[in-house]
C-alpha atoms as a PDB file:
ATOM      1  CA  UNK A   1      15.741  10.867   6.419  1.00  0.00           C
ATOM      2  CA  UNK A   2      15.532  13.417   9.559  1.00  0.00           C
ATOM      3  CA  UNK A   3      16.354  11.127  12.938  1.00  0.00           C
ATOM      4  CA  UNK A   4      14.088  13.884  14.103  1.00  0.00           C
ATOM      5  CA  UNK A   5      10.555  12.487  14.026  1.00  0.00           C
ATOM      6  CA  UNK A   6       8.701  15.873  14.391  1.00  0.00           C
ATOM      7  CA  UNK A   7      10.491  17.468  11.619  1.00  0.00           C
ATOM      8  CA  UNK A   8       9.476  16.625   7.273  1.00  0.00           C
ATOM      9  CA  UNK A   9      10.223  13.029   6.656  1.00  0.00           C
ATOM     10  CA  UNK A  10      12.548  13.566   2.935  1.00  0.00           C
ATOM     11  CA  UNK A  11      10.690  11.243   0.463  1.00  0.00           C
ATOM     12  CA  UNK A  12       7.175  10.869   1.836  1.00  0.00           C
ATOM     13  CA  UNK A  13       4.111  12.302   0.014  1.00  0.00           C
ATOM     14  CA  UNK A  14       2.278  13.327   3.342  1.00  0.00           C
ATOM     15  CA  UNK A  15       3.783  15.362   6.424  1.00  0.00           C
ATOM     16  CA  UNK A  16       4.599  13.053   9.145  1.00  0.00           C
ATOM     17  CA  UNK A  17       2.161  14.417  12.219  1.00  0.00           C
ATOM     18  CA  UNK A  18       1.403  12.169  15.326  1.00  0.00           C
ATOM     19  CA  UNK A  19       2.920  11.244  18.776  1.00  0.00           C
ATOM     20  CA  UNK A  20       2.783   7.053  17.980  1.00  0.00           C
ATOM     21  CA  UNK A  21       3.146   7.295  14.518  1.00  0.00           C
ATOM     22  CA  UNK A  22       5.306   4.538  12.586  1.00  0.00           C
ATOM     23  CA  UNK A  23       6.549   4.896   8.579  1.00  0.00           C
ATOM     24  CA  UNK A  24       7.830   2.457   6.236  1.00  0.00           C
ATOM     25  CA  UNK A  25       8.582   2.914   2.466  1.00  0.00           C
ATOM     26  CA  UNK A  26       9.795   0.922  -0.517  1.00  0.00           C
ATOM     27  CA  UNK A  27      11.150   2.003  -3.640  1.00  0.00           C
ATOM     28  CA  UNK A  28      10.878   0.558  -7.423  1.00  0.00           C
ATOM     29  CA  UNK A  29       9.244  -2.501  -6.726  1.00  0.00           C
ATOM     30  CA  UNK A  30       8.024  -4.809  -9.546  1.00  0.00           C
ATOM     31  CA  UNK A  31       4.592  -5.123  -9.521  1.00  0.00           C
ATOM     32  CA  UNK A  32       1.490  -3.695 -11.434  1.00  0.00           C
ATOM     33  CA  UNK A  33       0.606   0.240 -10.663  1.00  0.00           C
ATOM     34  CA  UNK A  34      -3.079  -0.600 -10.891  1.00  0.00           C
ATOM     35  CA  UNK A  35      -3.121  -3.473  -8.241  1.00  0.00           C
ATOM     36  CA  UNK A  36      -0.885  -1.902  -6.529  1.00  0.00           C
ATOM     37  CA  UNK A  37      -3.636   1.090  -6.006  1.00  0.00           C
ATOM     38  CA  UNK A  38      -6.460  -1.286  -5.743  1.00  0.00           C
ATOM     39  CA  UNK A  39      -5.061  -2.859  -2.456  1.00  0.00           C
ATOM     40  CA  UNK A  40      -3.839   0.911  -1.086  1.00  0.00           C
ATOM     41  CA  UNK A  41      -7.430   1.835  -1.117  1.00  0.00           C
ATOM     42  CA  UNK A  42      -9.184  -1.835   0.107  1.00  0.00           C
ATOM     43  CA  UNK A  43      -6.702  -1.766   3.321  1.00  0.00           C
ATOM     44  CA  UNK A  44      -6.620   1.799   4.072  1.00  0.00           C
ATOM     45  CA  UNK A  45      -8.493   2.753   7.445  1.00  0.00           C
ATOM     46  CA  UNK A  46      -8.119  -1.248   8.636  1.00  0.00           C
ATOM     47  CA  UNK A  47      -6.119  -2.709  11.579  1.00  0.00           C
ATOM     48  CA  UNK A  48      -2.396  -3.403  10.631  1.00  0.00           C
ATOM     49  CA  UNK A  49      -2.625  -6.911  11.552  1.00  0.00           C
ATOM     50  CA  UNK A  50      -6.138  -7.413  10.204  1.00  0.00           C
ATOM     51  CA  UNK A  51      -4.853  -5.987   6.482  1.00  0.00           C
ATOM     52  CA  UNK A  52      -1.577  -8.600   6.984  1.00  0.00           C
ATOM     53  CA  UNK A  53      -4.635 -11.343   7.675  1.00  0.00           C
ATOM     54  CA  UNK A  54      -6.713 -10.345   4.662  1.00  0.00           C
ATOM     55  CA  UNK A  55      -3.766 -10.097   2.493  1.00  0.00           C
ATOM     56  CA  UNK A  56      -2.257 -13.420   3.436  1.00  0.00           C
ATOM     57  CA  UNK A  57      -5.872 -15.052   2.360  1.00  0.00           C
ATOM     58  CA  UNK A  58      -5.426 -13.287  -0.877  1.00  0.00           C
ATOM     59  CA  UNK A  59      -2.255 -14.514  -1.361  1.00  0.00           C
ATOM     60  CA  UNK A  60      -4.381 -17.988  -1.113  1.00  0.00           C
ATOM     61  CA  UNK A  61      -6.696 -16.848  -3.437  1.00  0.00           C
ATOM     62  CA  UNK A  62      -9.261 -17.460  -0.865  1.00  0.00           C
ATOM     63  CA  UNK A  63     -10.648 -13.637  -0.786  1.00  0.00           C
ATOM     64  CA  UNK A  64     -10.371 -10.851  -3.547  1.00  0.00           C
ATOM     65  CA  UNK A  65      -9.513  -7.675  -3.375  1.00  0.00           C
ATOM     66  CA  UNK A  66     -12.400  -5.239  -4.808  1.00  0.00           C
ATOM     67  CA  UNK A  67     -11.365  -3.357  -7.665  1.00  0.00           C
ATOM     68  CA  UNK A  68     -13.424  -0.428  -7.631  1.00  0.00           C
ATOM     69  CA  UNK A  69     -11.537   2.050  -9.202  1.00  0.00           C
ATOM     70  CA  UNK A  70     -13.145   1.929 -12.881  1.00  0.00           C
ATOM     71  CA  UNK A  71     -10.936   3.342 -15.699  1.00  0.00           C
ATOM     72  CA  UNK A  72     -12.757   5.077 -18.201  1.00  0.00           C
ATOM     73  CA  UNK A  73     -11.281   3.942 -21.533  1.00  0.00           C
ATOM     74  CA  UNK A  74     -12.915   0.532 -22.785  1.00  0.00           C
ATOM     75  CA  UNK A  75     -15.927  -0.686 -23.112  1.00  0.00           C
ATOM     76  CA  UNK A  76     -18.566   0.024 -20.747  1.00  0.00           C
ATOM     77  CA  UNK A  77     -15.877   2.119 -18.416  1.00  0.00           C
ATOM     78  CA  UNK A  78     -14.114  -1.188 -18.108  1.00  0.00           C
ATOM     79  CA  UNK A  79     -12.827  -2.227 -13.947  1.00  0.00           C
ATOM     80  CA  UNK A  80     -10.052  -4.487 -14.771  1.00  0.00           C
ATOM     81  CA  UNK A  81     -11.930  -7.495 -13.106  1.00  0.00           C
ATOM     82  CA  UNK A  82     -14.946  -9.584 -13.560  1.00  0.00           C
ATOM     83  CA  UNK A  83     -17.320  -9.884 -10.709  1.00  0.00           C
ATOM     84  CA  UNK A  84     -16.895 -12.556  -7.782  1.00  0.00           C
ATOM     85  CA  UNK A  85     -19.056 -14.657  -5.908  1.00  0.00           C
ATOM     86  CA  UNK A  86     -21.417 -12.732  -3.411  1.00  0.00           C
ATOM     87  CA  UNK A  87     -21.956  -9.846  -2.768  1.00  0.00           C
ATOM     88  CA  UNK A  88     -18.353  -8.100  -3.446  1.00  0.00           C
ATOM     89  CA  UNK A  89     -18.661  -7.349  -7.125  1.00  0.00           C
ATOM     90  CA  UNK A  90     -15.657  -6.995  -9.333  1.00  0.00           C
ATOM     91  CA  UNK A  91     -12.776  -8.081  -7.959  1.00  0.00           C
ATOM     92  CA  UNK A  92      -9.091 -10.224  -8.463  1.00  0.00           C
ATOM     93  CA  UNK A  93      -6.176 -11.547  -6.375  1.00  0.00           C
ATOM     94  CA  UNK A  94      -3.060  -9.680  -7.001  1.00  0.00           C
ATOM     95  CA  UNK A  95      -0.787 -12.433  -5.097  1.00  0.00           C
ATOM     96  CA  UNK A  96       2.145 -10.287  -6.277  1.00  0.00           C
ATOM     97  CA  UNK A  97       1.437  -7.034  -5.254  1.00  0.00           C
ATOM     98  CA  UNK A  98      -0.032  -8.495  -2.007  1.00  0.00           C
ATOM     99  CA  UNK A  99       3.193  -9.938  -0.811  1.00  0.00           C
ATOM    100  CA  UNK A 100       4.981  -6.783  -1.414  1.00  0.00           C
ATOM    101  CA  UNK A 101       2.486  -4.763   0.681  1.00  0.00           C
ATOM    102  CA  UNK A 102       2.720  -7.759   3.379  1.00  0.00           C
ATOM    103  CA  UNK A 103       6.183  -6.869   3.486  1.00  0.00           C
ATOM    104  CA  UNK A 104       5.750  -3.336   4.040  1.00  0.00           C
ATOM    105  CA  UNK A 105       2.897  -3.375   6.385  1.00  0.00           C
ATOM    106  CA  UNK A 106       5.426  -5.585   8.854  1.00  0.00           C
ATOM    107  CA  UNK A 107       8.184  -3.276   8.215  1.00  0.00           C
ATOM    108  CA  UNK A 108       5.926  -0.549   9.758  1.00  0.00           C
ATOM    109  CA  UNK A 109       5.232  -3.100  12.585  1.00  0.00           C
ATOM    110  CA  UNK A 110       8.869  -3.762  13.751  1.00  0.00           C
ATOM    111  CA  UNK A 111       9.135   0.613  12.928  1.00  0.00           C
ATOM    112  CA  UNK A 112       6.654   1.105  15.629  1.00  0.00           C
ATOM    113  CA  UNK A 113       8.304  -2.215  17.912  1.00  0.00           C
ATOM    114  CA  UNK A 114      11.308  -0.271  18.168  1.00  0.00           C
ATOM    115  CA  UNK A 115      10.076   3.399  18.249  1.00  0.00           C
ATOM    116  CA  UNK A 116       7.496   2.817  20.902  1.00  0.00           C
ATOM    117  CA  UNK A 117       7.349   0.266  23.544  1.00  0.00           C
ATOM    118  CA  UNK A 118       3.810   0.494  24.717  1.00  0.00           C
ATOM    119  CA  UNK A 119       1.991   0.515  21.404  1.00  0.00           C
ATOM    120  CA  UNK A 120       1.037  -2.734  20.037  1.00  0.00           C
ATOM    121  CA  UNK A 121       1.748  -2.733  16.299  1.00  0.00           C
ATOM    122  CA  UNK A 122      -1.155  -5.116  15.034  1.00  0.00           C
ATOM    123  CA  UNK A 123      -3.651  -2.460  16.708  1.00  0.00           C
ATOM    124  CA  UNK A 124      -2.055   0.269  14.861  1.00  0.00           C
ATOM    125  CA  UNK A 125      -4.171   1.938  12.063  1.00  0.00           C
ATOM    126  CA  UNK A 126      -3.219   2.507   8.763  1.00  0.00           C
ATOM    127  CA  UNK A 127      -3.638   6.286   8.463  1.00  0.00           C
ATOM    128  CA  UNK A 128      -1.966   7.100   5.025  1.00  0.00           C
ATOM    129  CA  UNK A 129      -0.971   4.613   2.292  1.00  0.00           C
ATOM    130  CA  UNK A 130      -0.361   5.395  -1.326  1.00  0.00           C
ATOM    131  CA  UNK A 131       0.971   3.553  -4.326  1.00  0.00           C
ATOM    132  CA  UNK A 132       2.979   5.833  -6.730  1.00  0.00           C
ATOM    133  CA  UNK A 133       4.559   4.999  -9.779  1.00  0.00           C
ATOM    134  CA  UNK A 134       8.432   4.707  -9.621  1.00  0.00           C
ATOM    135  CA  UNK A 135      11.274   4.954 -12.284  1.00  0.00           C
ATOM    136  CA  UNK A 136      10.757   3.487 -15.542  1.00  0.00           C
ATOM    137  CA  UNK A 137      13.460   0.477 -16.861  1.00  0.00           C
ATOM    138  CA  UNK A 138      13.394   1.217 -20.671  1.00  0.00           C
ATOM    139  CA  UNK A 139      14.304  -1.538 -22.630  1.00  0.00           C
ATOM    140  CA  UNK A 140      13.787  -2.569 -26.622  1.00  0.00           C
ATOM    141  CA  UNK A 141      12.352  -5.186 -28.701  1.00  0.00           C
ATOM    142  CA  UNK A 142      14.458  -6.230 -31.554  1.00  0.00           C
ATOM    143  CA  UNK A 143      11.651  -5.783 -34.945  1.00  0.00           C
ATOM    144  CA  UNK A 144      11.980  -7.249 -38.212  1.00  0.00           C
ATOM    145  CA  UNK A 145      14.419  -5.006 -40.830  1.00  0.00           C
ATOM    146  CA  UNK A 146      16.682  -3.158 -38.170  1.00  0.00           C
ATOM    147  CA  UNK A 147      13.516  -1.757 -36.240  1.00  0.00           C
ATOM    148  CA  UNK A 148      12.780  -1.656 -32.850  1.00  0.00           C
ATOM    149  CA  UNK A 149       9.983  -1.158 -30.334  1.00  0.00           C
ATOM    150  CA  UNK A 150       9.801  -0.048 -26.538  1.00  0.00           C
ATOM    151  CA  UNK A 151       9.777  -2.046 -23.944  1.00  0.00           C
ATOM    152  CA  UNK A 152       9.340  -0.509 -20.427  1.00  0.00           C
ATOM    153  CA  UNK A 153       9.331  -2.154 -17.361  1.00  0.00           C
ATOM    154  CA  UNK A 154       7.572   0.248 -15.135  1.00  0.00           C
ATOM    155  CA  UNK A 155       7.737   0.155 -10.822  1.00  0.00           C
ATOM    156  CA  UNK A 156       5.792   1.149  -8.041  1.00  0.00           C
ATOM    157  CA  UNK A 157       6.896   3.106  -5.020  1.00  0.00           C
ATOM    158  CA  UNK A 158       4.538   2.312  -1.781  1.00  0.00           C
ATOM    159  CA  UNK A 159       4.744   4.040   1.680  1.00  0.00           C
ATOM    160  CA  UNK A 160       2.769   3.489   4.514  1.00  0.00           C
ATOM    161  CA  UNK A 161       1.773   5.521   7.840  1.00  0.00           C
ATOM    162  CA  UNK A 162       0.530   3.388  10.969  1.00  0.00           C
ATOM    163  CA  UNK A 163      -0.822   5.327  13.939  1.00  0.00           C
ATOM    164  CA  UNK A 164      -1.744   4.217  17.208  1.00  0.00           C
ATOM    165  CA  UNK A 165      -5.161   5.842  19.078  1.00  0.00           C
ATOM    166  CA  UNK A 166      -5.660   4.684  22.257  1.00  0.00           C
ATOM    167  CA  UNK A 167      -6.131   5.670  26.044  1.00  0.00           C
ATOM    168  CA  UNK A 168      -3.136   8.160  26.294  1.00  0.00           C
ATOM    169  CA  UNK A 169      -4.419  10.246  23.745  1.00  0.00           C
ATOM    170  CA  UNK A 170      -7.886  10.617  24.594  1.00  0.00           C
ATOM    171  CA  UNK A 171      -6.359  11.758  28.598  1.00  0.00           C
ATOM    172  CA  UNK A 172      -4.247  14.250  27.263  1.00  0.00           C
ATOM    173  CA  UNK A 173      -7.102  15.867  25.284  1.00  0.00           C
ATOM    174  CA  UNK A 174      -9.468  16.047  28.321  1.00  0.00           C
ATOM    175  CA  UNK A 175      -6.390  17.840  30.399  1.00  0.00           C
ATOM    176  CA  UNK A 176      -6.397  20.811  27.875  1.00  0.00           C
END
């Protein structure tokens, strides 16, 4: 990774562009692809500190996370999730998956702590976060009469952009 902030980050799907912008990745973790992507798109465009908040209640299993994305094969284009109380709709709580981004989001934080001392990092927006699949740990499954089947473990790779809008930016537009 370039120590050199405005040049390509190596390893990030979007081009770092921002003056108070803070990054944090994580590679091959073990959690389910599919949750994984539900949460990217729920938290995207919150507060970092209000998506740690939400995500901590999940973890409690006292809110879901809306699972919108609908996957075509199945029956009836089939969500992944029944529908919950109110009106959310379908919906689960990935407790897994939600620790793991919990982890990331306040790896970002301390990122921005230490990059810039005026920003505060739970007022920092999440501008860019994606869930990719990661490297696949193939394994077998000892079968009756010599035979085997496949059995793959597959991981997720998440990355996470945090920006911060405030005051400063909105004086150095009105100078130009």
């Amino acid at each position: 990774m370039s120590r050199n902030r405005e040049k390509p980050q190596k390893g990030y799907s979007q081009l770092l562009e921002g003056n108070r912008l803070a990054t944090a990745r994580v590679t091959n973790v073990s959690i389910h692809h599919k949750h994984s992507v539900q949460i990217a798109r729920y938290i995207k465009g919150m507060y970092a500190g209000a998506a740690v908040d939400y995500l901590e209640r999940v973890t409690e299993l006292k809110r879901a996370i809306p699972y919108v994305a609908r996957h075509r094969k199945g029956r009836g284009g089939n969500t992944m999730a029944g529908h919950r109380k109110g009106a959310m709709g379908p919906g689960r709580f990935p407790v897994k998956a939600s620790r793991q981004f919990i982890k990331l989001i306040q790896s970002a934080m301390d990122n921005a702590r230490q990059h810039h001392e005026d920003v505060e990092p739970e007022e920092m927006l999440i501008t860019h976060i994606a869930a990719h699949r990661g490297e696949i740990q193939e394994g077998f499954r000892p079968r009756a009469r010599g035979r085997t089947s496949p059995k793959n473990h597959y991981q997720v790779n998440l990355e996470i952009f945090l920006e911060a809008f405030g005051e400063d930016d909105e004086e150095s537009e009105e100078d130009f």
